[in-house]
C-alpha atoms as a PDB file:
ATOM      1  CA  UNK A   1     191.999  85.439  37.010  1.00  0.00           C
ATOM      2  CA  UNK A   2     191.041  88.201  38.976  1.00  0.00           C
ATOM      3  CA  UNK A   3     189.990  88.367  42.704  1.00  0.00           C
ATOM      4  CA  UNK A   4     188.703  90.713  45.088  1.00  0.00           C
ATOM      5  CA  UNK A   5     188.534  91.035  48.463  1.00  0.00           C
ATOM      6  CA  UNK A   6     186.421  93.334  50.191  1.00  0.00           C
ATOM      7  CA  UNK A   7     184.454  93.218  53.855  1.00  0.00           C
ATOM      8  CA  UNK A   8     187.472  94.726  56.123  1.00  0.00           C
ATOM      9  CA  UNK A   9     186.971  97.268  58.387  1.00  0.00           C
ATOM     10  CA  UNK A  10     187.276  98.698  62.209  1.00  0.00           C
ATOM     11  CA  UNK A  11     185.455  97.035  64.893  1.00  0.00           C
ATOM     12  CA  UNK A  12     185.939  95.931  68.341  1.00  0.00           C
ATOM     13  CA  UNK A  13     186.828  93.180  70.234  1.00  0.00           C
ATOM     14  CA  UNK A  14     183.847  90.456  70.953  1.00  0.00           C
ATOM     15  CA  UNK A  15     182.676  91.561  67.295  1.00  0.00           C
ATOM     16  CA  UNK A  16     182.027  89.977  64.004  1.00  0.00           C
ATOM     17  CA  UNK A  17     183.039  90.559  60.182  1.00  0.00           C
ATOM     18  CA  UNK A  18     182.414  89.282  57.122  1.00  0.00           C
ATOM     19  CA  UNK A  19     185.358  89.448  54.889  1.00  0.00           C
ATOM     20  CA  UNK A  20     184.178  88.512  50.523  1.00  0.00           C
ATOM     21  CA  UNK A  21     186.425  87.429  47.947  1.00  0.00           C
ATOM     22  CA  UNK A  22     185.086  87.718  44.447  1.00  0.00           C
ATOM     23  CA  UNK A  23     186.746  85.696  41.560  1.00  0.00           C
ATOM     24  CA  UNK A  24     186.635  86.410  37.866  1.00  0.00           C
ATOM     25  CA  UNK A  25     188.299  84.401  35.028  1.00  0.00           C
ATOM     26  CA  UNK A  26     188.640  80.963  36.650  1.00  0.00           C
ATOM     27  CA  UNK A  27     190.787  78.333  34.788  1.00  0.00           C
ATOM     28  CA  UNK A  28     189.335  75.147  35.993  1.00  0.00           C
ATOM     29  CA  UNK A  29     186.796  73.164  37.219  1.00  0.00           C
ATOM     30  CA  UNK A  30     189.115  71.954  40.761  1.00  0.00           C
ATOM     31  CA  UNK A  31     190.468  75.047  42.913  1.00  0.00           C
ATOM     32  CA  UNK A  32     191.627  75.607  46.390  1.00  0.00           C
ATOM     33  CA  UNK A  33     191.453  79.357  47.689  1.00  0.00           C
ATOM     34  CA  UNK A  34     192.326  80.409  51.157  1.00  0.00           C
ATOM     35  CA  UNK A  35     193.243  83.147  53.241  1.00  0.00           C
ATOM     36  CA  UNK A  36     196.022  84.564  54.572  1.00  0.00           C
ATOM     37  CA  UNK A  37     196.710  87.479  56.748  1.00  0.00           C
ATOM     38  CA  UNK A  38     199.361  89.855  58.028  1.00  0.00           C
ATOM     39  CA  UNK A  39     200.059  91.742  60.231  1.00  0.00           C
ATOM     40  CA  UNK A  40     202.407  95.054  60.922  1.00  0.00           C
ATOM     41  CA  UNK A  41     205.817  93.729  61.356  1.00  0.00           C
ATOM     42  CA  UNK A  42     204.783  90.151  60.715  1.00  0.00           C
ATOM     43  CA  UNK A  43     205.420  87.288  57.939  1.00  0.00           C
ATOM     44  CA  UNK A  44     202.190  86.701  55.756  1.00  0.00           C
ATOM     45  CA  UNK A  45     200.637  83.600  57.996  1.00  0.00           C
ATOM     46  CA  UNK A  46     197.542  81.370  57.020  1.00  0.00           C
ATOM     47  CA  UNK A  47     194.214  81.615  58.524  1.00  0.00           C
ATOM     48  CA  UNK A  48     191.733  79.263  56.124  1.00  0.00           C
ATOM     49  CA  UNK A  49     191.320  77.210  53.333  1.00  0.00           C
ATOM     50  CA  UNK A  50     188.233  75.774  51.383  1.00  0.00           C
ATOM     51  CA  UNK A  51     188.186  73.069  48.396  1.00  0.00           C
ATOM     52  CA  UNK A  52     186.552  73.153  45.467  1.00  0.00           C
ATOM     53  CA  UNK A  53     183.498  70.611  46.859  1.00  0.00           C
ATOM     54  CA  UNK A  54     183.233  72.800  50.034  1.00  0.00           C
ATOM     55  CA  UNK A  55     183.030  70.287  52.109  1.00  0.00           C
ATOM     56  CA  UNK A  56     187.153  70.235  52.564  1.00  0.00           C
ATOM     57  CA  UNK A  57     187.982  73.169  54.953  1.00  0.00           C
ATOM     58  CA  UNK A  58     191.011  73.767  56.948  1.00  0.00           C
ATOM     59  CA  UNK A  59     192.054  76.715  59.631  1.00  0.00           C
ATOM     60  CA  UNK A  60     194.918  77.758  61.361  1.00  0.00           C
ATOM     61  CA  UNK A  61     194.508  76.762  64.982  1.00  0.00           C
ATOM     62  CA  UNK A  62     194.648  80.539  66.086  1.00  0.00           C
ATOM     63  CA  UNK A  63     191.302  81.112  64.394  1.00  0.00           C
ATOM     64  CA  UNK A  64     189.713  77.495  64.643  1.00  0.00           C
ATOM     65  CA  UNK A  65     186.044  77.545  66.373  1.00  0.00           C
ATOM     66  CA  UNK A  66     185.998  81.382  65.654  1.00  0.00           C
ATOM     67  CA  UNK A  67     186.548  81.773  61.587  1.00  0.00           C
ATOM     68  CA  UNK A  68     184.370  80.016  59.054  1.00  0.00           C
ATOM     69  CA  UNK A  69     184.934  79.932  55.679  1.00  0.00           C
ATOM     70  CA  UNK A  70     182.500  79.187  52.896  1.00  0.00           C
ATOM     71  CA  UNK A  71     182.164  79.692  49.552  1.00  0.00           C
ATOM     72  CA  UNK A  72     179.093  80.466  46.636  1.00  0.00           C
ATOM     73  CA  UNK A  73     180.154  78.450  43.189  1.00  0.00           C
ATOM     74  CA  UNK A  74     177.475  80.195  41.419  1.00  0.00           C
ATOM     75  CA  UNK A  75     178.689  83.218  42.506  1.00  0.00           C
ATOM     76  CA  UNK A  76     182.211  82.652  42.534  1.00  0.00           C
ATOM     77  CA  UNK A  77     183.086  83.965  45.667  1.00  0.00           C
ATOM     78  CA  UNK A  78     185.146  82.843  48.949  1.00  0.00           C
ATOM     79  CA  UNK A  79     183.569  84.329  52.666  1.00  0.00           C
ATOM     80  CA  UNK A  80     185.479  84.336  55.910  1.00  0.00           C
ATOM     81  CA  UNK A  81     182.974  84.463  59.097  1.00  0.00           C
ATOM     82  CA  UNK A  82     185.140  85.965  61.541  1.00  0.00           C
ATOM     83  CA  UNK A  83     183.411  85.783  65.134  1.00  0.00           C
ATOM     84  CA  UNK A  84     184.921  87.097  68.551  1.00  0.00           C
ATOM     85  CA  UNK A  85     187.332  89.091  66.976  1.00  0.00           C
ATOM     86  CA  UNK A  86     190.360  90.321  69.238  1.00  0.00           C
ATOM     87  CA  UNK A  87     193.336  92.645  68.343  1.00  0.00           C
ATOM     88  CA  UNK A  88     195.537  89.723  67.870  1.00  0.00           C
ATOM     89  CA  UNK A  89     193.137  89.164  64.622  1.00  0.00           C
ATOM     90  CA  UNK A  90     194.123  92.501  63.528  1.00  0.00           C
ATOM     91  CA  UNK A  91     195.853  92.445  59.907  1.00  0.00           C
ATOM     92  CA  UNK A  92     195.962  92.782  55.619  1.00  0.00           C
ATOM     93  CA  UNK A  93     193.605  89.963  54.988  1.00  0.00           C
ATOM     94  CA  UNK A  94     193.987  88.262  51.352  1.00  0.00           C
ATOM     95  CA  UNK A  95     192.297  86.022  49.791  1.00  0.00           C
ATOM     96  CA  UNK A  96     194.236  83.624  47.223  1.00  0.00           C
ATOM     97  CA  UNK A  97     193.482  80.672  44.432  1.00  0.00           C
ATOM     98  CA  UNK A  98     194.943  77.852  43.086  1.00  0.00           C
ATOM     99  CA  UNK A  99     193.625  76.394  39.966  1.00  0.00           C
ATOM    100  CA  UNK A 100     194.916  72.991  39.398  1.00  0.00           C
ATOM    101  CA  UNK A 101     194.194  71.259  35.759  1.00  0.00           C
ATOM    102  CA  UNK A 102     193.284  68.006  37.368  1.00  0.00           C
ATOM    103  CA  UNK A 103     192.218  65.729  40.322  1.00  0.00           C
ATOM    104  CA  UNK A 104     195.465  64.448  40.781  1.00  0.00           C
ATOM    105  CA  UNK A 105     196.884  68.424  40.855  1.00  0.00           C
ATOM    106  CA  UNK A 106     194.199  69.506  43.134  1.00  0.00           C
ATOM    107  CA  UNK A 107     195.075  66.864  45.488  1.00  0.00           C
ATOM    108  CA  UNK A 108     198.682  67.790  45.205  1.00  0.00           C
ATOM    109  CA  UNK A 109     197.613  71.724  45.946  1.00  0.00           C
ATOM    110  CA  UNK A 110     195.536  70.666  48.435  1.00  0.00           C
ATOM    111  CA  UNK A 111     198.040  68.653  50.820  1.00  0.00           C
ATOM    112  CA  UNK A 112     200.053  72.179  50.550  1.00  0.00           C
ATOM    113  CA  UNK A 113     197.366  74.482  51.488  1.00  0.00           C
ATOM    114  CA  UNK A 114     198.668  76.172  54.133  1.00  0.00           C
ATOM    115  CA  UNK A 115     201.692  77.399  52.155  1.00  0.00           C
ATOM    116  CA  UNK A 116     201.418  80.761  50.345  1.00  0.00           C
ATOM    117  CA  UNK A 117     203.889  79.465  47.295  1.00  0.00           C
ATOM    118  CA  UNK A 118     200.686  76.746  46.802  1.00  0.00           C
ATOM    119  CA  UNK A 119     198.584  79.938  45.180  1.00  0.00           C
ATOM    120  CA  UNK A 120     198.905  81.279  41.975  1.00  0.00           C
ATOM    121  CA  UNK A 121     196.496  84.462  42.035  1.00  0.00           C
ATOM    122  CA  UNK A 122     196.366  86.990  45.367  1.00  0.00           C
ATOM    123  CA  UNK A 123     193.812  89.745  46.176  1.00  0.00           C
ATOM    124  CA  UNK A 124     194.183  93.144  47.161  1.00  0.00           C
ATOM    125  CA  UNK A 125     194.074  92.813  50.361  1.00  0.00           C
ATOM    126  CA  UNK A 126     191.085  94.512  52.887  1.00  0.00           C
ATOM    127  CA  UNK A 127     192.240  95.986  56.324  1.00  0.00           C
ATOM    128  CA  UNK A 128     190.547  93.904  59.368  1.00  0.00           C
ATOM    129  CA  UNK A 129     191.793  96.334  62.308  1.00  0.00           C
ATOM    130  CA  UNK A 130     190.270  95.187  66.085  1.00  0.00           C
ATOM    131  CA  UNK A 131     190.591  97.378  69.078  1.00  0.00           C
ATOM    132  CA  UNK A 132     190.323  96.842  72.635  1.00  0.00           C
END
């Protein structure tokens, strides 16, 4: 499994980005994938998570009514809407994926979303960097 991230740039605060993650070589029908970011100095935190119906979401509050996250089966990629950016949103955004072998799994990797241990594949990475 291979995924790629991609969408980062330099923008400024009040604006909006669009951050893509593309996967290749998935293993099963039932995944989770989610974001993470960090920051200079900082542990690796969550920001997002999406199920593999779509319709289960999650975010961390810092980013809740601002972020969305959506994803394209027949295109296999993951999307992060980030709105009203500020410089506190500034970090090494990756996207992640777990592909669990059954419901049962799934539900099991879902209920541990938020953890970055709960993924087995990671992207590169794309720099979101917000100024004042």
């Amino acid at each position: 499994v291979q995924l790629q991230a991609s969408g980062g740039g330099s923008v400024q605060a009040g604006d909006s980005l669009r951050l893509s993650c593309a996967a290749s070589g998935r293993t099963s029908s039932w995944y989770a994938m989610a974001w993470f970011r960090q920051a200079p100095g900082k542990e690796r935190e969550f920001v997002a998570a999406i199920g593999w119906s779509g319709r289960s979401t999650d975010y961390a509050d810092s980013v809740k009514g601002r972020f969305m996250i959506s994803g394209d089966n027949a295109k296999a990629t993951m999307y992060l809407q980030m709105n009203s950016l500020n410089p506190e949103d500034t970090a090494v955004y990756y996207c992640a994926a777990g592909y669990p072998t059954s419901f049962l799994k799934y539900v099991s990797t879902w209920n541990k979303r938020g953890a970055a241990s709960t993924y087995d594949y990671w992207g590169q990475g794309t720099l979101v960097t917000v100024s004042s």
